[in-house]
N, C-alpha and C. Protein backbone atom coordinates (compact mmCIF):
# COMPACT_ATOMS: atom_id res chain seq x y z
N UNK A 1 0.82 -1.20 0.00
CA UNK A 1 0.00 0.00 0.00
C UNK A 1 0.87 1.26 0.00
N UNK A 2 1.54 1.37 0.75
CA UNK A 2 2.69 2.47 0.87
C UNK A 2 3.46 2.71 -0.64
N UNK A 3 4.19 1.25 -0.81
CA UNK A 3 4.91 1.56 -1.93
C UNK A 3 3.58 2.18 -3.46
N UNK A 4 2.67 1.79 -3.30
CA UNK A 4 2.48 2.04 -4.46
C UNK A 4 1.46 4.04 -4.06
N UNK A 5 1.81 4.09 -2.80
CA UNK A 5 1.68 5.40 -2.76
C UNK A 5 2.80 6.49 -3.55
N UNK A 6 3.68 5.74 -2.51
CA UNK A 6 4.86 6.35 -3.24
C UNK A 6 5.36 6.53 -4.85
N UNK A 7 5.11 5.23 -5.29
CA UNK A 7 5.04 5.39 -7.08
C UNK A 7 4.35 6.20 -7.52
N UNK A 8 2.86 6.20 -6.98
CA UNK A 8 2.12 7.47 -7.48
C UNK A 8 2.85 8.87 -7.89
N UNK A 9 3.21 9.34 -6.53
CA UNK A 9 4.02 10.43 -6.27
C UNK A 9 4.53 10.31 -6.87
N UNK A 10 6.08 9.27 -7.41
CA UNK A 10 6.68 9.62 -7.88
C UNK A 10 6.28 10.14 -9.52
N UNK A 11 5.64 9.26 -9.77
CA UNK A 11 4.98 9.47 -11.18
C UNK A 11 4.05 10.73 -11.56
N UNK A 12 3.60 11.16 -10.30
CA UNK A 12 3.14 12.55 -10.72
C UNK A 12 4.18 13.50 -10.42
N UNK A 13 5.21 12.99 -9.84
CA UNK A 13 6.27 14.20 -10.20
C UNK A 13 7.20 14.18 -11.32
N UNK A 14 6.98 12.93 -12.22
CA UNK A 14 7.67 12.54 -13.16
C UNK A 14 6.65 13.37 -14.15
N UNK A 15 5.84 12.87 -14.31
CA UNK A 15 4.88 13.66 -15.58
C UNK A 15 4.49 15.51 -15.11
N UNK A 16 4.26 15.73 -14.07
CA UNK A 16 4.74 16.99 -13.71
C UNK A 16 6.06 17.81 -14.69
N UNK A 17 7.16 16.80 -14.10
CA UNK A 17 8.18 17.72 -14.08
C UNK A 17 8.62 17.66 -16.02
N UNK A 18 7.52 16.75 -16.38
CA UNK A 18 7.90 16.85 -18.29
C UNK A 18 7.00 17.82 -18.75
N UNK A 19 5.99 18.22 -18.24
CA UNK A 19 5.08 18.68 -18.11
C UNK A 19 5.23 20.34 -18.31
N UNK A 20 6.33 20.55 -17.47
CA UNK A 20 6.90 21.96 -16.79
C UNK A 20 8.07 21.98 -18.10
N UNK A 21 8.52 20.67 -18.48
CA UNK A 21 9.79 21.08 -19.73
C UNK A 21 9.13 21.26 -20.83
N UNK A 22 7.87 21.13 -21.00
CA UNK A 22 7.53 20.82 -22.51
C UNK A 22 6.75 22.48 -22.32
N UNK A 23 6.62 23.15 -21.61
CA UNK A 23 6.62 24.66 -21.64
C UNK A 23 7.72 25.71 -21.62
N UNK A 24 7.83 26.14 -22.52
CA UNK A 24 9.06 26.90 -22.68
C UNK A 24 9.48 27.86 -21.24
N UNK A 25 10.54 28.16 -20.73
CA UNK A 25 10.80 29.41 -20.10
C UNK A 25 10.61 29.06 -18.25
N UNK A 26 11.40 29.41 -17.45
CA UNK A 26 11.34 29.35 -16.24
C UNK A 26 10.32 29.05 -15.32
N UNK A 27 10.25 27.99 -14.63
CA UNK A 27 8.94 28.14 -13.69
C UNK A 27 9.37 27.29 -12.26
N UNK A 28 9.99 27.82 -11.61
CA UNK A 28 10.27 27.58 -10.25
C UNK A 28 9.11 27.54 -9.26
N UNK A 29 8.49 26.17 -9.10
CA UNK A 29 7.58 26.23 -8.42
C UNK A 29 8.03 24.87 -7.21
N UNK A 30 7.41 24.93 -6.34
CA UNK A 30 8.03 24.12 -5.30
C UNK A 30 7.54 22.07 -5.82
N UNK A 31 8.03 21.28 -5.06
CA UNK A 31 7.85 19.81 -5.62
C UNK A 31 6.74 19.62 -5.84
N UNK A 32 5.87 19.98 -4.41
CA UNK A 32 4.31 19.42 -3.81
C UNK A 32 3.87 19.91 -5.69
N UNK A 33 4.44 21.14 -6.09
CA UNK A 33 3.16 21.68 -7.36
C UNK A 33 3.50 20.88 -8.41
N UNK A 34 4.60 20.53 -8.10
CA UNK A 34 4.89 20.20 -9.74
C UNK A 34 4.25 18.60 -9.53
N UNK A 35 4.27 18.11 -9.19
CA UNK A 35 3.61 16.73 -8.03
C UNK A 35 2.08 16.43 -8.43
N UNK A 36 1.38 17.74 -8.28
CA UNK A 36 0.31 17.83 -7.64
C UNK A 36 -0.28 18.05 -8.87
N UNK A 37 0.12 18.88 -9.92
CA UNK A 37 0.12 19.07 -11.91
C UNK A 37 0.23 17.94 -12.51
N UNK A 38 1.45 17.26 -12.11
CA UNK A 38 1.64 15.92 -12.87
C UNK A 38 0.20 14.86 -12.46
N UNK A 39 -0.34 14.51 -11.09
CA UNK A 39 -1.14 13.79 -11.09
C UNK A 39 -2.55 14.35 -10.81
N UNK A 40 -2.91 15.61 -11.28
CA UNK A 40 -3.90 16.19 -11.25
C UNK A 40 -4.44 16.02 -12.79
N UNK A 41 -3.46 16.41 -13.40
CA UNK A 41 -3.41 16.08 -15.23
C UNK A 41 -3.21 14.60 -15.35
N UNK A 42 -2.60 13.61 -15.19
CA UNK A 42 -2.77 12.36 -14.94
C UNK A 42 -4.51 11.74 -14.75
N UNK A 43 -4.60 11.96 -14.08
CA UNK A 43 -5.93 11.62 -12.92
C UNK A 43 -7.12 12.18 -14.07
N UNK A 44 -6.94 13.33 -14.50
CA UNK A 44 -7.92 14.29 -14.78
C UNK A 44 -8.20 13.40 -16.66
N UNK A 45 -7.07 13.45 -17.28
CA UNK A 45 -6.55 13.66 -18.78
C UNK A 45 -7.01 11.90 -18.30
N UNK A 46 -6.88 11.16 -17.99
CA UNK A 46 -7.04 9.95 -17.68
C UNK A 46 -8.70 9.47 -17.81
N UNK A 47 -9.10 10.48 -17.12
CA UNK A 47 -10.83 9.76 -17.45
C UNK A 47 -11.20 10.56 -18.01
N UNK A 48 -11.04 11.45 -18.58
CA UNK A 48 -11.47 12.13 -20.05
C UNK A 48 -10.80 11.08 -21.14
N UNK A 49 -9.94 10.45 -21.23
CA UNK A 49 -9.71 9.47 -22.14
C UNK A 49 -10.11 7.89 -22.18
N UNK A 50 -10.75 7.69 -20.63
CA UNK A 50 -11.33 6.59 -20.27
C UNK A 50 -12.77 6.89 -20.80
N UNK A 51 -13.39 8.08 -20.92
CA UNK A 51 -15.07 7.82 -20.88
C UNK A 51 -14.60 7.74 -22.53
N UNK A 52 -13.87 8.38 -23.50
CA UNK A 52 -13.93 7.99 -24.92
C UNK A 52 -13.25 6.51 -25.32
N UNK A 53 -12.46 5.99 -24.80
CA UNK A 53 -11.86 4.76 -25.44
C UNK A 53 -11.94 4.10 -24.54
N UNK A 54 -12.68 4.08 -22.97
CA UNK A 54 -12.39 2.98 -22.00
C UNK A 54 -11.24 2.57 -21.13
N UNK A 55 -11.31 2.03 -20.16
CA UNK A 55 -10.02 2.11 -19.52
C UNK A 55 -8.73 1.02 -19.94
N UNK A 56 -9.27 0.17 -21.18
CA UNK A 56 -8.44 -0.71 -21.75
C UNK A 56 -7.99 0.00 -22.67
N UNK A 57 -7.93 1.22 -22.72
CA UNK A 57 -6.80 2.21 -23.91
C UNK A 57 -5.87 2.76 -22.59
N UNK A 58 -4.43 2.06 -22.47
CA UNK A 58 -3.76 2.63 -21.64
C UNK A 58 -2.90 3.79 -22.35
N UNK A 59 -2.68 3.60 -23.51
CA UNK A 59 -1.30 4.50 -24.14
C UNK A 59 -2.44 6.14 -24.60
N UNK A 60 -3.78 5.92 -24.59
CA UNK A 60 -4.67 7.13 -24.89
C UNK A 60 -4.93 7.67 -23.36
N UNK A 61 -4.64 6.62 -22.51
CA UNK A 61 -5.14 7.39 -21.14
C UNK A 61 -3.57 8.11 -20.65
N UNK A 62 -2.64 7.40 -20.79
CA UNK A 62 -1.39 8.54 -20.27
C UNK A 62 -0.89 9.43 -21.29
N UNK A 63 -1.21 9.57 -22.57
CA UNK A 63 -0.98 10.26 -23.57
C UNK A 63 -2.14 11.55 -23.27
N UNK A 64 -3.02 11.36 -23.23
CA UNK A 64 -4.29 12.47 -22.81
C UNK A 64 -3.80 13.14 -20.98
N UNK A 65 -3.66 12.43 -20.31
CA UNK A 65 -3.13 12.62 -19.03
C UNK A 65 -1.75 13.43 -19.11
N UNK A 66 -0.74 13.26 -20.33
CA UNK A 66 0.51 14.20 -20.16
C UNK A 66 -0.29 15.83 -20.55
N UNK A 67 -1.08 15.07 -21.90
CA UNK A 67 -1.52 17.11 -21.95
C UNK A 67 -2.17 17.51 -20.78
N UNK A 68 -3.43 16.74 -20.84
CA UNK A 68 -4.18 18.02 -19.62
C UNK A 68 -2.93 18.33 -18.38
N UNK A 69 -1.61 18.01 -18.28
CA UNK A 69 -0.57 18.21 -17.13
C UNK A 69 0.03 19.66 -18.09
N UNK A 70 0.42 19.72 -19.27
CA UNK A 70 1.07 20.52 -19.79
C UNK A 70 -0.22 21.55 -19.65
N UNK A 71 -1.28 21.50 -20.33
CA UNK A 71 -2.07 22.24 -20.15
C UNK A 71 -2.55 23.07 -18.59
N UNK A 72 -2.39 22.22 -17.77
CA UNK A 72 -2.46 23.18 -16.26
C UNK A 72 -1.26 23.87 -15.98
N UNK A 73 -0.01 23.42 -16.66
CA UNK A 73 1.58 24.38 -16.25
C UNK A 73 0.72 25.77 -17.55
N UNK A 74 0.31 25.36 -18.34
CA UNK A 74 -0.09 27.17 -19.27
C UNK A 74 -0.58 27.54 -18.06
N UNK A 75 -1.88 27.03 -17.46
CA UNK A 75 -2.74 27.50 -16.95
C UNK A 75 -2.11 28.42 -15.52
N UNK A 76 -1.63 27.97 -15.16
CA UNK A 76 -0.64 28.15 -14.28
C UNK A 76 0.14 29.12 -14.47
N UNK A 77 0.94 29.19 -15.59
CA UNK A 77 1.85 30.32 -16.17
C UNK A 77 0.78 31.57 -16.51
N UNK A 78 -0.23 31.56 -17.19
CA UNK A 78 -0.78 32.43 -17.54
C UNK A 78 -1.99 33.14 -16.50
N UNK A 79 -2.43 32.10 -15.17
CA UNK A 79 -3.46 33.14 -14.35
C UNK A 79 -2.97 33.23 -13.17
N UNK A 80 -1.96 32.42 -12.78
CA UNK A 80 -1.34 32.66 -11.23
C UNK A 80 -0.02 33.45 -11.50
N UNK A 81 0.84 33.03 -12.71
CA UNK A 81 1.82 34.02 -12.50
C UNK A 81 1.93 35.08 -13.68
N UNK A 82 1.01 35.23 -14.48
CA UNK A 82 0.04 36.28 -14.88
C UNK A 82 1.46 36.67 -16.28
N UNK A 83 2.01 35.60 -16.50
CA UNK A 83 2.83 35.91 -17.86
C UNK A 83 2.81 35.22 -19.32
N UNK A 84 2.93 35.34 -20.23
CA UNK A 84 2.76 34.87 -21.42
C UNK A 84 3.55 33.42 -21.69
N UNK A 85 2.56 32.28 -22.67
CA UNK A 85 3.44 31.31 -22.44
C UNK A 85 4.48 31.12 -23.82
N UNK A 86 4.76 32.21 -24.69
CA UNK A 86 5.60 31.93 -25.56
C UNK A 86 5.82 33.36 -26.12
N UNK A 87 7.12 33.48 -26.83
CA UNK A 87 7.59 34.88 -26.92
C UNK A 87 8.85 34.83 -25.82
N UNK A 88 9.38 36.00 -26.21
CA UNK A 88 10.67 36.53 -25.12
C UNK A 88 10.48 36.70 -23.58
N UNK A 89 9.01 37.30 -23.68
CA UNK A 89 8.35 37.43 -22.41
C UNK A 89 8.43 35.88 -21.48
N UNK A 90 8.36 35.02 -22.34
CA UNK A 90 7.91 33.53 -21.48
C UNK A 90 9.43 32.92 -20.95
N UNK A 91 10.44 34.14 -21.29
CA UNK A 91 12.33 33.48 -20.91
C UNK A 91 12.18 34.24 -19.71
N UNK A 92 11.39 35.00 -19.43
CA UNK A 92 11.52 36.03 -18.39
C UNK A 92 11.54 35.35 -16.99
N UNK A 93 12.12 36.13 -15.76
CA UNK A 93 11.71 34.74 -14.52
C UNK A 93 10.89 35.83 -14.15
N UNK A 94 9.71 34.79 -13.37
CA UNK A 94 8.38 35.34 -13.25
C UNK A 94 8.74 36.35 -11.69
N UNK A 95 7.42 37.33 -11.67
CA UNK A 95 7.55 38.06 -10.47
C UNK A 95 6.64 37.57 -9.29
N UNK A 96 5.83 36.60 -10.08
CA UNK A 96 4.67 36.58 -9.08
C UNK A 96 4.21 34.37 -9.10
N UNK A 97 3.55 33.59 -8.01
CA UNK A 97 3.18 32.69 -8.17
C UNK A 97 4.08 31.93 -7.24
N UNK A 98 3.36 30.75 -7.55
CA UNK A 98 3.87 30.13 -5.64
C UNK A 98 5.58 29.14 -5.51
N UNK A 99 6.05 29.91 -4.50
CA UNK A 99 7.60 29.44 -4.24
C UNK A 99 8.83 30.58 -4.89
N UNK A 100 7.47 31.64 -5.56
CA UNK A 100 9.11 32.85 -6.06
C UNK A 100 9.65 33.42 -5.06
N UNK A 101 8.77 33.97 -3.70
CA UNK A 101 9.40 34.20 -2.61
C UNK A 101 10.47 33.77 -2.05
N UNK A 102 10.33 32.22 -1.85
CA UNK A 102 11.37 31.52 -0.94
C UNK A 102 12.36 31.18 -2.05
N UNK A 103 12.33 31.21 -3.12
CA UNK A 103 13.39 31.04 -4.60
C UNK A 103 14.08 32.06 -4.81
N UNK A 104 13.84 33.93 -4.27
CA UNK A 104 13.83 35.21 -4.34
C UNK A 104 15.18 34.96 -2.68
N UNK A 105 14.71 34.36 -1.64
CA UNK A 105 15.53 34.34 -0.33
C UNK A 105 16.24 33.22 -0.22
N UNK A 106 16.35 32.32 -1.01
CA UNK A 106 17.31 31.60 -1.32
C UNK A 106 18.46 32.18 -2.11
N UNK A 107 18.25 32.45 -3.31
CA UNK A 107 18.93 32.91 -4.12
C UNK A 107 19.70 34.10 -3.53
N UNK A 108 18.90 34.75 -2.51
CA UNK A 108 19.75 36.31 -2.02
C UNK A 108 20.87 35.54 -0.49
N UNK A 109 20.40 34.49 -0.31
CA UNK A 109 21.48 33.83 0.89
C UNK A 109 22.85 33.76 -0.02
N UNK A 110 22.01 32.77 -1.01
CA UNK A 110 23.57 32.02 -1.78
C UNK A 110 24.35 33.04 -2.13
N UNK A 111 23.98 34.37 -3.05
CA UNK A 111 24.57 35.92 -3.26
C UNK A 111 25.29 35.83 -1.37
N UNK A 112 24.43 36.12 -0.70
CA UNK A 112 25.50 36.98 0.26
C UNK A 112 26.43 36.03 0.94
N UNK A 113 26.49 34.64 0.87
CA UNK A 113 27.03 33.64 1.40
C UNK A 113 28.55 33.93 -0.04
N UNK A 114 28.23 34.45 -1.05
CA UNK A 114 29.40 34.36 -2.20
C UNK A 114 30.45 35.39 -2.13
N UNK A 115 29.01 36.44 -1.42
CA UNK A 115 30.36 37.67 -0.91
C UNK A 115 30.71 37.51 0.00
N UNK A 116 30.37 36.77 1.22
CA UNK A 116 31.18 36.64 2.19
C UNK A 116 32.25 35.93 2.16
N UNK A 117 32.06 34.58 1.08
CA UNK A 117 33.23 34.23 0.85
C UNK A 117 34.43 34.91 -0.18
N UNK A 118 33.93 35.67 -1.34
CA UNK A 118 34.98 36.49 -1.95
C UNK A 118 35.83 37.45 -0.85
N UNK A 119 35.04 37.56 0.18
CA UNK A 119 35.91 38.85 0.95
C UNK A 119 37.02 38.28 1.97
N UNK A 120 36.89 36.77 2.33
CA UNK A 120 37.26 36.10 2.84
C UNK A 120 39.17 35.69 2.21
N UNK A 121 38.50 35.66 0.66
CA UNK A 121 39.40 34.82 -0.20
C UNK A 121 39.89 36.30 -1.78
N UNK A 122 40.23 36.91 -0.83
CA UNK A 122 40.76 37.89 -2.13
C UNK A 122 41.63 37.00 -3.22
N UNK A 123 41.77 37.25 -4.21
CA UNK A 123 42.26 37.09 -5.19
C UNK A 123 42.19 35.79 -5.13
N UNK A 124 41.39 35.03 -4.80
CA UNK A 124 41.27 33.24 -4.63
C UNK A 124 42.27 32.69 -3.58
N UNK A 125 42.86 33.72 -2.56
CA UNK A 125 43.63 33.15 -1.58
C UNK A 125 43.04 33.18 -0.40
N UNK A 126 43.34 31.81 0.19
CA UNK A 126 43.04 31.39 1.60
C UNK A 126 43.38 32.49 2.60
N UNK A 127 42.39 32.32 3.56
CA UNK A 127 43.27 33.43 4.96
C UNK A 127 44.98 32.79 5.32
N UNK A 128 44.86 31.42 5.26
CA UNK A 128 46.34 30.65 5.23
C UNK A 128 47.23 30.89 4.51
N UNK A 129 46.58 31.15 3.72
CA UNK A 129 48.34 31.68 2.05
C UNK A 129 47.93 32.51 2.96
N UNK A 130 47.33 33.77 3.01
CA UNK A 130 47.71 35.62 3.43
C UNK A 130 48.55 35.41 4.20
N UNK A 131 48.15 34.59 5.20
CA UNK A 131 49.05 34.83 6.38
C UNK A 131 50.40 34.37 6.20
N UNK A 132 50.60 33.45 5.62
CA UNK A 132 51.72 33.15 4.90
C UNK A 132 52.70 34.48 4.19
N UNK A 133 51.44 34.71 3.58
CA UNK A 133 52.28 35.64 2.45
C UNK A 133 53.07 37.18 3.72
N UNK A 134 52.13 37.42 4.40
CA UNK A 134 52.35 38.17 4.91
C UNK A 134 53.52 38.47 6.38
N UNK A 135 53.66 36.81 6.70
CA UNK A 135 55.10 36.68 7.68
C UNK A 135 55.82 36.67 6.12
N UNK A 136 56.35 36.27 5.59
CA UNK A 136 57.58 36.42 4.26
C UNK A 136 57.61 38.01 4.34
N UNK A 137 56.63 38.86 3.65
CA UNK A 137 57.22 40.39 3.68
C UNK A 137 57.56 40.73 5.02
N UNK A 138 57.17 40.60 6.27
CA UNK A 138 57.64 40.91 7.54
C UNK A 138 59.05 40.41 7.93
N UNK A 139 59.27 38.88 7.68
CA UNK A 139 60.35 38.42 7.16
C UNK A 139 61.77 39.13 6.47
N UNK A 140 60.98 39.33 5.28
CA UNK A 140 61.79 40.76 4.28
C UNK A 140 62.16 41.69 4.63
N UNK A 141 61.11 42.38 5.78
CA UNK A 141 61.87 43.83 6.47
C UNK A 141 60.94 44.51 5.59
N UNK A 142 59.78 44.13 5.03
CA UNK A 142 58.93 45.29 3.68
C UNK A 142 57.55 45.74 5.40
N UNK A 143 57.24 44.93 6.30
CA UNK A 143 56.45 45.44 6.91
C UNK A 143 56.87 45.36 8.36
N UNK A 144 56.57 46.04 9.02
CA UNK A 144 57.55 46.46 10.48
C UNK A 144 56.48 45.57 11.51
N UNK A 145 56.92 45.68 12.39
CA UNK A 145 56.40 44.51 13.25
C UNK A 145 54.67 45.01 13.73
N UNK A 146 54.42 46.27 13.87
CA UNK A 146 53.55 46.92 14.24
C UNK A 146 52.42 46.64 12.93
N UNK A 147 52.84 46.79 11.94
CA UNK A 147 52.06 46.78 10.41
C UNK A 147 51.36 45.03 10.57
N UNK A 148 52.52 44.43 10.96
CA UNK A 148 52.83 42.94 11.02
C UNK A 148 51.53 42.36 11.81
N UNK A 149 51.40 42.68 12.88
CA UNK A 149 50.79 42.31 14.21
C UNK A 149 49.29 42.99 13.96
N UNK A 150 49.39 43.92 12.88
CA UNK A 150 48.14 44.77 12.76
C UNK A 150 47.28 43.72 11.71
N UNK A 151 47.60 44.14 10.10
CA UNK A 151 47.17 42.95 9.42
C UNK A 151 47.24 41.42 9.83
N UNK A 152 47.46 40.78 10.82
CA UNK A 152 47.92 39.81 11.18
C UNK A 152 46.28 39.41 11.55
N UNK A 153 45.97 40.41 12.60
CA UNK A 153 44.89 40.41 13.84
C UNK A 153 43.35 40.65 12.46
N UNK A 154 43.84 41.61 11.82
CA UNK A 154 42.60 41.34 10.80
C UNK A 154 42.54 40.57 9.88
N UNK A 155 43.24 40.11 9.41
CA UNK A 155 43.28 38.26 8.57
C UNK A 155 42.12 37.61 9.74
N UNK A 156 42.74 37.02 10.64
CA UNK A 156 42.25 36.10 11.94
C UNK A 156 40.73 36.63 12.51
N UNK A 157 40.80 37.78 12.08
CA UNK A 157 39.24 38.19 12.59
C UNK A 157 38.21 38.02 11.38
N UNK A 158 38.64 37.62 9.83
CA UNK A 158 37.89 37.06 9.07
C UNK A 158 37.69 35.79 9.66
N UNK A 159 38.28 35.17 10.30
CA UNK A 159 38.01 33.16 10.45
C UNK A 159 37.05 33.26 10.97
């Protein structure tokens, strides 16, 4: 019973997620939707092809079941996130519809998680090379012990 819950699922996230490719242009929507499209259009496209050919037409019942899935990602694209489904407009990433928020604060972590690490790693060097690099010129006599002990303490206060 379980497992063939689970196949379900998986299969409506399988026809979902072809569902979402066979529409041109960005659509970041969370699993549950794409899930929930695939076996809503499944389910749906399924006995609209069962009341015409019966349920012994299997290749007309998942063939009818992939469109009405493609057909709810238009539907989807065009009244929840209120953009066109073909044209330049449809490459666009959407402003509006469910999961752009948390896709919008994800995306702004990973950004500030990139500058924190560029600032970390100037020129692609470790705080370990700096510090490295930076006993050698002290070493050299190019930075005095005071300069030394100064940049030293702000390297170490990046870790």
């Amino acid at each position: 019973m379980v497992g063939s819950i689970i196949a379900i699922m998986a299969l409506g996230f399988i026809t979902g997620g072809l569902a979402r490719l066979a529409v041109p242009g960005p659509d970041p929507m969370p699993v549950w939707l794409t899930m929930a499209i695939g076996l809503a259009g499944s389910w749906g496209g399924g006995a609209i092809a069962a009341a015409f050919w019966g349920w012994d037409a299997t290749a007309a019942i998942s063939f009818v079941g992939f469109i009405v899935s493609i057909l709810l990602v238009v539907a989807y694209r065009r009244f929840i996130q209120k953009r066109p489904v073909t044209g330049p407009e449809a490459f666009k990433f959407p402003e509006r519809g469910i999961g752009i928020e948390r896709y919008r604060e994800r995306r702004q972590k990973m950004q500030d998680l990139i500058r924190e690490q560029q600032q970390q790693r100037p020129h692609g060097e470790t705080i370990t090379e700096q510090l490295r690099k930076l006993a050698e010129l002290h070493a050299d006599g190019v930075l005095t012990d005071e300069e030394f002990e100064t940049k030293k303490q702000e390297l170490l206060a990046r870790m």
